[in-house]
Each structure stands twice: as C-alpha cells, then as structure tokens.
N, C-alpha and C. Protein backbone atom coordinates (compact mmCIF):
# COMPACT_ATOMS: atom_id res chain seq x y z
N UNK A 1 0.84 -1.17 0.00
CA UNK A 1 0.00 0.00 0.00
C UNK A 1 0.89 1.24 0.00
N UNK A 2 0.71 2.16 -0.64
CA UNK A 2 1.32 3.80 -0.85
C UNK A 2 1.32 4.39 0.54
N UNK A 3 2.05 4.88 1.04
CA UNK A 3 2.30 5.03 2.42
C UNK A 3 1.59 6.73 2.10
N UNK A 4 1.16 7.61 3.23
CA UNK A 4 0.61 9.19 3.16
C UNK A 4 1.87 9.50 2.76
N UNK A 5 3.06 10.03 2.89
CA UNK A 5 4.14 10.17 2.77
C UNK A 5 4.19 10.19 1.31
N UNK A 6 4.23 9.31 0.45
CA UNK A 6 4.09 9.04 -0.69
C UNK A 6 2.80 9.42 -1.74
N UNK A 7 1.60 9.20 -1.36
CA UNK A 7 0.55 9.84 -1.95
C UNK A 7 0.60 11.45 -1.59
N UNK A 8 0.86 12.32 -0.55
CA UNK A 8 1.13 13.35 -0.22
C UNK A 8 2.25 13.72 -1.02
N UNK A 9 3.17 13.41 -1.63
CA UNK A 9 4.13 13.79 -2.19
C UNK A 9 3.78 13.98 -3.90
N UNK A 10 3.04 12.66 -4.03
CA UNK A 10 2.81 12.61 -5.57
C UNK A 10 1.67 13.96 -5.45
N UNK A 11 0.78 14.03 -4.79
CA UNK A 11 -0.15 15.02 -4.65
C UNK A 11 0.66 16.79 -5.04
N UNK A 12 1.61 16.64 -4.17
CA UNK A 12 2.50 18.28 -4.44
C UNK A 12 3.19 18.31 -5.38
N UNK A 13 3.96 17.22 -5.79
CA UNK A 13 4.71 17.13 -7.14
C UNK A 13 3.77 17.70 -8.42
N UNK A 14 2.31 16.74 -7.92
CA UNK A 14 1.25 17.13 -9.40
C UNK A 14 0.90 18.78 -9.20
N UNK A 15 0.98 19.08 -7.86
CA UNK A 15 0.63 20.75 -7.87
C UNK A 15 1.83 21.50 -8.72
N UNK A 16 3.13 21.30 -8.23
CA UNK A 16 4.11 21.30 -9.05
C UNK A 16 4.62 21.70 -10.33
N UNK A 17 4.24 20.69 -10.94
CA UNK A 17 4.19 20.44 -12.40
C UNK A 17 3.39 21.72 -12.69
N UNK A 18 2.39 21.63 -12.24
CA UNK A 18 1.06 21.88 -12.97
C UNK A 18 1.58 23.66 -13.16
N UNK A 19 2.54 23.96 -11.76
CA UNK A 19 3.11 25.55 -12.14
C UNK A 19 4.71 25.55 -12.42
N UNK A 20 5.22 24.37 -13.32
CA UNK A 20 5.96 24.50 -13.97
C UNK A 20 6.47 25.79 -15.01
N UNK A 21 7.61 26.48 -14.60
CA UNK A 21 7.74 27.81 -15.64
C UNK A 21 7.12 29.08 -14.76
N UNK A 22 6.50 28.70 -13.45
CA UNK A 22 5.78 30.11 -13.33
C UNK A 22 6.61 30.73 -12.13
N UNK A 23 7.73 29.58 -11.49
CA UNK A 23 8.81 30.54 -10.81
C UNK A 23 8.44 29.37 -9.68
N UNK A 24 9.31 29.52 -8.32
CA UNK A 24 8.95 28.41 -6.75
C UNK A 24 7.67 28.94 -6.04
N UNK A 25 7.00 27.75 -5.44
CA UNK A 25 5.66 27.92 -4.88
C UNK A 25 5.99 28.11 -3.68
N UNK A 26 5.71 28.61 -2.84
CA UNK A 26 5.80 28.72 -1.06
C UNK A 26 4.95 27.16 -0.75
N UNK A 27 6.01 26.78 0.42
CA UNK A 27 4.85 25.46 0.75
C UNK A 27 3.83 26.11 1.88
N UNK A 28 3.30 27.03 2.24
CA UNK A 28 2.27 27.08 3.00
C UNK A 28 1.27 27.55 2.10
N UNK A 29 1.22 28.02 0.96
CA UNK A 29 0.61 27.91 -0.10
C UNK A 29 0.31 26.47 -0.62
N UNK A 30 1.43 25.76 -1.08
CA UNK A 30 1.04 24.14 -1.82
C UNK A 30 0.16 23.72 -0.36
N UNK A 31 0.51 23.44 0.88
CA UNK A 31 0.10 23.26 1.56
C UNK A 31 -1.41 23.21 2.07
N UNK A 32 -1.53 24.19 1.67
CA UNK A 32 -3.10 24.67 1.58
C UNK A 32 -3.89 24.53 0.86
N UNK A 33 -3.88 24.80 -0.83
CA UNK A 33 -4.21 24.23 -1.80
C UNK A 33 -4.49 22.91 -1.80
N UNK A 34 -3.66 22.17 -1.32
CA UNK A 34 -3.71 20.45 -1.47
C UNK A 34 -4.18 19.93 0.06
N UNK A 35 -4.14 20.82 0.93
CA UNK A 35 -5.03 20.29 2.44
C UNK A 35 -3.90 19.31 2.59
N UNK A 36 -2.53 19.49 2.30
CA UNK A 36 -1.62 18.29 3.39
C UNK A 36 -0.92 19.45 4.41
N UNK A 37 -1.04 18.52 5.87
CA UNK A 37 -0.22 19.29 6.61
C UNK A 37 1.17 19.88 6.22
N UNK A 38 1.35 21.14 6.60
CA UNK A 38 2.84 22.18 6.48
C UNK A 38 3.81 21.55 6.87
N UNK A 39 3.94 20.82 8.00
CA UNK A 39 5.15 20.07 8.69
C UNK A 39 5.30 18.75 7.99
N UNK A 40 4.67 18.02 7.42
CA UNK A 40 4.77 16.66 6.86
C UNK A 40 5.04 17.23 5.20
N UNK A 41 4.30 18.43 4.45
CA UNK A 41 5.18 18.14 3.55
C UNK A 41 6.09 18.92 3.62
N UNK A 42 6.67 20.29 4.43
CA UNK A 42 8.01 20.49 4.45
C UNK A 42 9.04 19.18 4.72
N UNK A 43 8.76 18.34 5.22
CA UNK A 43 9.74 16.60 5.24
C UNK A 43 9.74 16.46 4.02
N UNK A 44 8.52 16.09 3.43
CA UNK A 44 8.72 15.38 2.09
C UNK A 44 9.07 16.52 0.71
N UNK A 45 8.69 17.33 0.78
CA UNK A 45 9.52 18.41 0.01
C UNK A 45 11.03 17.95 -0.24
N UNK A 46 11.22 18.85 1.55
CA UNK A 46 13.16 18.61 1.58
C UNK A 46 13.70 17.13 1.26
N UNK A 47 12.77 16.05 1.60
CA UNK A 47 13.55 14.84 1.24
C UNK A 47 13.73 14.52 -0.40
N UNK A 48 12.68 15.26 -1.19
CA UNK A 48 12.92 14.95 -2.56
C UNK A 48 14.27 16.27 -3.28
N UNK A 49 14.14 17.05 -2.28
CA UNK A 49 15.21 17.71 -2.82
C UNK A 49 16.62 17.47 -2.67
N UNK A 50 16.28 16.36 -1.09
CA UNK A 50 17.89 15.93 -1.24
C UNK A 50 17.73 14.63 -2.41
N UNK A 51 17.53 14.58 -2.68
CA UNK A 51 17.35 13.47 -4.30
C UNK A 51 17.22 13.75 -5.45
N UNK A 52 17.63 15.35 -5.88
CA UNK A 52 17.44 15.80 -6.84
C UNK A 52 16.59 16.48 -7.63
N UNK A 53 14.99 16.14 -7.15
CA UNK A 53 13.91 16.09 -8.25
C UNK A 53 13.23 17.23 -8.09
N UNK A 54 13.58 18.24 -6.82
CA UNK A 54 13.36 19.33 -6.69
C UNK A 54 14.42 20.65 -6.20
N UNK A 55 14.08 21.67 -6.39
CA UNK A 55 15.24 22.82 -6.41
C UNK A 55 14.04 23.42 -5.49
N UNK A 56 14.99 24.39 -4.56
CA UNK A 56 14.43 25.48 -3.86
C UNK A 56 15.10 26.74 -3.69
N UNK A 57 14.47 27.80 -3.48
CA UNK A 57 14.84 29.39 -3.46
C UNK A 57 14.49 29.91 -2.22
N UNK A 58 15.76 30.46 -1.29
CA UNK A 58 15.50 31.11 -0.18
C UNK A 58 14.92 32.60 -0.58
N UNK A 59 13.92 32.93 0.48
CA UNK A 59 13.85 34.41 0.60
C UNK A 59 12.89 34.85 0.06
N UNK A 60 12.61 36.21 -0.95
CA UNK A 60 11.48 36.96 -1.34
C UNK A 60 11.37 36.18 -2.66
N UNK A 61 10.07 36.01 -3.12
CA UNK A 61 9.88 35.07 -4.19
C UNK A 61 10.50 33.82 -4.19
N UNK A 62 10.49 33.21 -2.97
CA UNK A 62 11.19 31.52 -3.00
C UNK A 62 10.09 30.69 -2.94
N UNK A 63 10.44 29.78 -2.46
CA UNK A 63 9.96 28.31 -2.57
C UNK A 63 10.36 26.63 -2.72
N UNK A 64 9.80 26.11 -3.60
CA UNK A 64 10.25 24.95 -4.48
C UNK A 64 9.46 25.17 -5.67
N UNK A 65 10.31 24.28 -6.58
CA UNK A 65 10.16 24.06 -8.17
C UNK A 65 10.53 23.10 -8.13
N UNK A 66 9.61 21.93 -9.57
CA UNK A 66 10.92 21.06 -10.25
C UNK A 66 11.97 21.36 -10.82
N UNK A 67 12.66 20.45 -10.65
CA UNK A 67 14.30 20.80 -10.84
C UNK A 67 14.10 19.97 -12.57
N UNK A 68 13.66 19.32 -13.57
CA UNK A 68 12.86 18.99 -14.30
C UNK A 68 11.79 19.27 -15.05
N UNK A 69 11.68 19.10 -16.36
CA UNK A 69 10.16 19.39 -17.04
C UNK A 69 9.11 18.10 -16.13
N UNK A 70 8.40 18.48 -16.17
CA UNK A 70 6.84 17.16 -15.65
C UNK A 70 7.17 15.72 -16.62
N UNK A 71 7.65 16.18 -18.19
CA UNK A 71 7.40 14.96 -18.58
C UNK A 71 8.67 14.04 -18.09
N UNK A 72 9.60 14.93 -17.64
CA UNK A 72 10.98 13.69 -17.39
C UNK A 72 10.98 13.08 -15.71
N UNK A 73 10.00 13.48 -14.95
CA UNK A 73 9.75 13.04 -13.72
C UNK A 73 8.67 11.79 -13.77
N UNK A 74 8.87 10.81 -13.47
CA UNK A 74 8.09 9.61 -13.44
C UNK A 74 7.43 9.18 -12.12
N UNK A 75 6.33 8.63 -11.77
CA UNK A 75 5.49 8.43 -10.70
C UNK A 75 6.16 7.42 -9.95
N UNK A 76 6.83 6.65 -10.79
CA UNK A 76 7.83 5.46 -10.07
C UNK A 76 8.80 6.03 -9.36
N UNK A 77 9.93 7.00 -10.02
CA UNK A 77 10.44 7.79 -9.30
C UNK A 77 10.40 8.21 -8.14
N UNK A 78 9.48 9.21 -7.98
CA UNK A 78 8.44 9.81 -6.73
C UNK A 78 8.77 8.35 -5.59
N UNK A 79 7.45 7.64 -6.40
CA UNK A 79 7.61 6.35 -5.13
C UNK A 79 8.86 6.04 -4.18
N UNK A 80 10.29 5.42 -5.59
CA UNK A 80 10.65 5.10 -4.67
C UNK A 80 12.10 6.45 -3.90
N UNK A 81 11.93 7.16 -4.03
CA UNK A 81 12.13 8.01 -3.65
C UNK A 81 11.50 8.43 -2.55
N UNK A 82 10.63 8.21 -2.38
CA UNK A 82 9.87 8.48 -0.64
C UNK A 82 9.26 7.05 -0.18
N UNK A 83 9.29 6.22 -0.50
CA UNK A 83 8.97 4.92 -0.09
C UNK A 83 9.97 3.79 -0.24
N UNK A 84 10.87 3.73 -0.84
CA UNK A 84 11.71 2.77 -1.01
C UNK A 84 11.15 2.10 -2.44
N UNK A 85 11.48 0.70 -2.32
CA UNK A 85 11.29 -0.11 -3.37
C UNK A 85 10.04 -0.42 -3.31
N UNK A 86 9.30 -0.90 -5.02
CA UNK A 86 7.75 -0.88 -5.09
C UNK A 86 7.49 -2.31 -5.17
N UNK A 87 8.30 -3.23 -4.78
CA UNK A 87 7.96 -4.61 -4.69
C UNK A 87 7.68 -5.03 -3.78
N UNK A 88 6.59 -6.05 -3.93
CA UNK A 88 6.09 -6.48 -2.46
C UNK A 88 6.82 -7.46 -1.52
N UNK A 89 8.28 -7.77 -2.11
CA UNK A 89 8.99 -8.87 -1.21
C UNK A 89 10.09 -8.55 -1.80
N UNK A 90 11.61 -8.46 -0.78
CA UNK A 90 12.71 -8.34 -1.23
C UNK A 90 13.29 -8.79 -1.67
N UNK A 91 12.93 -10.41 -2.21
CA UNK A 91 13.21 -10.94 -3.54
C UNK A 91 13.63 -10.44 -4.55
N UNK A 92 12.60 -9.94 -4.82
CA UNK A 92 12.31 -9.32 -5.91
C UNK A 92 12.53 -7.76 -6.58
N UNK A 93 12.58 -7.36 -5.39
CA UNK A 93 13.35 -5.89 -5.64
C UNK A 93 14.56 -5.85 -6.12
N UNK A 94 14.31 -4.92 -7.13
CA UNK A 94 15.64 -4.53 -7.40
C UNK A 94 16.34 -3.19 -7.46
N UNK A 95 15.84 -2.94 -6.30
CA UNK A 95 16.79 -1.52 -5.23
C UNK A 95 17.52 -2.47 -4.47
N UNK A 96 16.58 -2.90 -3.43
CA UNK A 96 16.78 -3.53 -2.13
C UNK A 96 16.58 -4.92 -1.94
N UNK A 97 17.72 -5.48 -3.20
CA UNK A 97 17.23 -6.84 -2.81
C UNK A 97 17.82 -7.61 -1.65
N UNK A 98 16.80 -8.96 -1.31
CA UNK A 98 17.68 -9.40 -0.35
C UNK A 98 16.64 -10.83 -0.36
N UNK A 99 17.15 -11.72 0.22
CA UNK A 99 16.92 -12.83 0.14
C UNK A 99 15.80 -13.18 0.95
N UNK A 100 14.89 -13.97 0.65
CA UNK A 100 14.49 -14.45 1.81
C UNK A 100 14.50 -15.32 2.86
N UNK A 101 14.62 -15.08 4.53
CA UNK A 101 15.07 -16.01 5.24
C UNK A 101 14.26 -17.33 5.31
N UNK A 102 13.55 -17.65 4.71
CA UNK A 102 13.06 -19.35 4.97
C UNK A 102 12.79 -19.10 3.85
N UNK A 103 12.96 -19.04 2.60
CA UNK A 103 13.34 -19.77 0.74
C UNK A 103 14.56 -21.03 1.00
N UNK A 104 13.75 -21.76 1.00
CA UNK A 104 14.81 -23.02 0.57
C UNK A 104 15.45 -23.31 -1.07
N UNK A 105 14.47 -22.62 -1.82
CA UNK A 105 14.81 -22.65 -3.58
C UNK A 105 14.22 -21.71 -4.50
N UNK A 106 15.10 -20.41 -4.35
CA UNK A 106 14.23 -19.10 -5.13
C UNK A 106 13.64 -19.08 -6.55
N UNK A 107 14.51 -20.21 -7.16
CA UNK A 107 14.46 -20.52 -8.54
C UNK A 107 13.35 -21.13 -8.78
N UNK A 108 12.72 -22.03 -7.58
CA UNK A 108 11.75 -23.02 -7.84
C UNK A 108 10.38 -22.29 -6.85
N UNK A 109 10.76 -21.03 -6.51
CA UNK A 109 9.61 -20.37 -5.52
C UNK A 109 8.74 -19.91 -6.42
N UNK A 110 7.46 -20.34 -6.11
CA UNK A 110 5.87 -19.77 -6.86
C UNK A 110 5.66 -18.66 -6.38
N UNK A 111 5.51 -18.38 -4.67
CA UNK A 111 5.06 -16.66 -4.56
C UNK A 111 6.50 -16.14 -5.39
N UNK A 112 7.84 -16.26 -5.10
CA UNK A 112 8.68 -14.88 -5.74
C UNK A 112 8.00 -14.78 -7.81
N UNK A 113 7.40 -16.38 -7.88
CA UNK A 113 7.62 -15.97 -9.50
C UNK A 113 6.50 -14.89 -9.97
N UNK A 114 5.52 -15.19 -8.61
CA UNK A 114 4.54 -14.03 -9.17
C UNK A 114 4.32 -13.12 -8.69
N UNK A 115 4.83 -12.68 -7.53
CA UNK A 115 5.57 -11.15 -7.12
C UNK A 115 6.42 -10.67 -8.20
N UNK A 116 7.11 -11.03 -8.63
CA UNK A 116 8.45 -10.84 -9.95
C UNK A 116 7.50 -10.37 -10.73
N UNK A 117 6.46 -11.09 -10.83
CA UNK A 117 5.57 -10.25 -12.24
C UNK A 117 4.93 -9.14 -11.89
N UNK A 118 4.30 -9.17 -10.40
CA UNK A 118 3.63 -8.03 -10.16
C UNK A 118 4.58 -6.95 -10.22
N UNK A 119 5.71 -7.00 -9.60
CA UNK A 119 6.84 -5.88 -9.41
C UNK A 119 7.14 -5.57 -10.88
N UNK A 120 7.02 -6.13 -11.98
CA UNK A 120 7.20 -5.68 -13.25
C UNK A 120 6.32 -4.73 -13.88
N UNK A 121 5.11 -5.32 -13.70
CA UNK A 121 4.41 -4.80 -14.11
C UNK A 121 3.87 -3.42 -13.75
N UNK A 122 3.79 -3.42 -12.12
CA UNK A 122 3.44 -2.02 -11.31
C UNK A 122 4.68 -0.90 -11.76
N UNK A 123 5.82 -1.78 -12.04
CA UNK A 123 6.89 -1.12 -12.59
C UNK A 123 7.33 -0.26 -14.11
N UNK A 124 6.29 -1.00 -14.78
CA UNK A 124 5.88 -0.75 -16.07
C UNK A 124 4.75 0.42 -16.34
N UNK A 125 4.15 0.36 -15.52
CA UNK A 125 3.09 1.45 -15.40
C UNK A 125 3.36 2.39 -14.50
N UNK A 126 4.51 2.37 -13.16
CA UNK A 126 4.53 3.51 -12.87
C UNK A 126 5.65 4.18 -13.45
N UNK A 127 6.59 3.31 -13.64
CA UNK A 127 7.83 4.44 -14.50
C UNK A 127 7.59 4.64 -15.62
N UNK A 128 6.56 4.45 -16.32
CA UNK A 128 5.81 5.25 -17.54
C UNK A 128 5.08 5.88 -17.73
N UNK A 129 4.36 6.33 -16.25
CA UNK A 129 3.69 7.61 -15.72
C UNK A 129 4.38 8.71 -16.00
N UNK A 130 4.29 9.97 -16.42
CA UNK A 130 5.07 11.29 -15.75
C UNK A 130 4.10 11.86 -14.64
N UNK A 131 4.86 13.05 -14.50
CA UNK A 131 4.29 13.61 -13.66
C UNK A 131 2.84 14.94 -15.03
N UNK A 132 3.16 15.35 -16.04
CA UNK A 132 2.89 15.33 -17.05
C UNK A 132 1.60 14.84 -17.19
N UNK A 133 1.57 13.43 -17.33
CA UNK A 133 0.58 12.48 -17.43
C UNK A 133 -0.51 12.42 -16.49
N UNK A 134 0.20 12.56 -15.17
CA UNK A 134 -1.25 13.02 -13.99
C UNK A 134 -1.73 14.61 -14.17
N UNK A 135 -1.26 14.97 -14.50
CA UNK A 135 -1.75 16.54 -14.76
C UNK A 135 -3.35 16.26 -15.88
N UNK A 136 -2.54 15.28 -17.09
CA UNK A 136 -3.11 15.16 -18.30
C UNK A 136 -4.76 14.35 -17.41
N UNK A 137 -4.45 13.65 -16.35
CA UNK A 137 -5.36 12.86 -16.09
C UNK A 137 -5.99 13.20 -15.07
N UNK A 138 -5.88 14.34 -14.41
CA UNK A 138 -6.65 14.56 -13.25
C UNK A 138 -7.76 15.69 -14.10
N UNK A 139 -8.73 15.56 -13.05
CA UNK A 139 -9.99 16.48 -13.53
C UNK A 139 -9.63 17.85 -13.26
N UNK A 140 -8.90 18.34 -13.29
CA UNK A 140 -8.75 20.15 -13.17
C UNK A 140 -8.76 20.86 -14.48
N UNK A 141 -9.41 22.35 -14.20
CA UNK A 141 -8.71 23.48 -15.38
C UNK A 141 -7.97 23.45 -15.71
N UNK A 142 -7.02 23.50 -16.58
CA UNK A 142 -5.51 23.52 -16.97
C UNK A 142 -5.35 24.94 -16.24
N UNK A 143 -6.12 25.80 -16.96
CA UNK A 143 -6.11 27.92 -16.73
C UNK A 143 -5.96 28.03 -14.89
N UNK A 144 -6.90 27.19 -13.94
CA UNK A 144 -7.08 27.44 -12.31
C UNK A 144 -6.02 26.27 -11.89
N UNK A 145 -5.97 25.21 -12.16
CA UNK A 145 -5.89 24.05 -11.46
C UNK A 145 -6.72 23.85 -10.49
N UNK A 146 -8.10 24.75 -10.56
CA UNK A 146 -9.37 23.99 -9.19
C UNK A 146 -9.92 22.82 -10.18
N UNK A 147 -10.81 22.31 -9.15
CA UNK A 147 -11.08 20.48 -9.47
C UNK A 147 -12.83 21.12 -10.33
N UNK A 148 -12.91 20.42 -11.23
CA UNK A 148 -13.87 20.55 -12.25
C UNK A 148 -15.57 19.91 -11.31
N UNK A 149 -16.25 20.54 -11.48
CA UNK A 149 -17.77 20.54 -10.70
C UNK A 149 -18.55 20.31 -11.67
N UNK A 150 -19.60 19.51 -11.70
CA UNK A 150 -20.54 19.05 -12.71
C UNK A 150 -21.63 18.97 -11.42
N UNK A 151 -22.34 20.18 -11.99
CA UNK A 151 -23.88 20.45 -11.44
C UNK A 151 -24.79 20.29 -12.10
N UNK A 152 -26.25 19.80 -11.92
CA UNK A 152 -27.40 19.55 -12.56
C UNK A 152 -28.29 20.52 -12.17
C-alpha cells in the first residue's frame, strides 16, 4: 500500500508540475491548496530535494520548483524516492534486494515468481507515468488548477 508520505508527495509534485515555468511555490501555499499538513510536507519536500527532483529558493519570491520538465519526472520515481522499493517482497526488488530467510529454492519459488511479475508490471506502469501524465489525467482546469464541478 502507498504510504501518506508518498501519496502526499505525488499530490505536491502534481501541484508542481502543474506551475511549472511560473517561478517556486511557497509550501504554506502548496500546503493549503492540497489540504496536506505544512510540517509533513516540508519533510517530504526537503527529502525529494535531497534526491534531486526538486530545487528550492531562499527568501522573497522563493519556494520549491521542479528541478525537471513534468514529462521527465516519473510516478515510479516519486515512489521510490519516498517509499523505497515498489515490490512487495525483497526478492524481488531490485533496489533492495535481499533474500528471503526461509526460501529453501528461489528458482523453484511460486510466490517470488509471481511477485516478480507483479513488481514488473506495477513497474511498467509507474515508470511510464510522468508527472505530465497526472496533470493530463486529473480532472482540473488547466487555466485554475481547481477540481472541475458538474452540477445539474
């Protein structure tokens, strides 16, 4: 399961993107906008910036920005970047692999062969996400970024 940490992150990244080019956002602004607490994503902010995927600006007109266009940031990325590896057993990872302690024969193991597939596949679809792509797929204005209302 996507830890808050991680859905909270993909959540600001997509705010992000979405003001790609328009200069760094203040996080008590993203903050607010997206209803995640100030103190949890100042963590996850700074932790993606020590990883590259974001830049920040002290002072008058600062913030964070991607350090990146949206389309070269991937949802897999994100993940394991604030969650670790996206496989469900360390078999199978391939960040963090590691063996398992009661596998008597990995070669001949049925759960790793079909964890191996799931981890491929979740792998296939999230590192072929951008960040780009959730923009493309969430219900907002492009012009506001508020969430689209369908009244009768």
């Amino acid at each position: 399961m996507l830890s808050m940490k991680a859905k909270y992150g993909l959540q600001a990244m997509t705010a992000l993107a979405r003001e790609y080019g328009n200069g760094p956002v203040l996080i008590a602004d993203l903050a607010a906008a997206e209803k995640i607490p100030r103190k949890f994503l100042e963590l996850i902010l700074l932790e993606l910036k020590r990883k590259g995927i974001l830049q920040s600006k002290k002072g008058k007109g600062g913030g964070y920005h991607l350090r990146s266009h949206p389309s070269q940031i991937s949802v897999g990325e994100l993940i394991r970047a604030l969650d670790g590896t996206i496989a469900l057993l360390p078999c199978v990872s391939q960040t963090a692999y590691r063996r398992c302690e009661e596998c008597i024969d990995e070669a001949a193991c049925g759960i790793r062969s079909v964890m191996k597939e799931v981890r491929d596949a979740t792998a296939e679809i999230l590192d072929g996400t951008s960040l780009e792509e959730l923009i493309r797929r969430s219900r907002r204005f492009p012009e506001t970024g508020k969430p689209v209302m369908y009244h009768i």
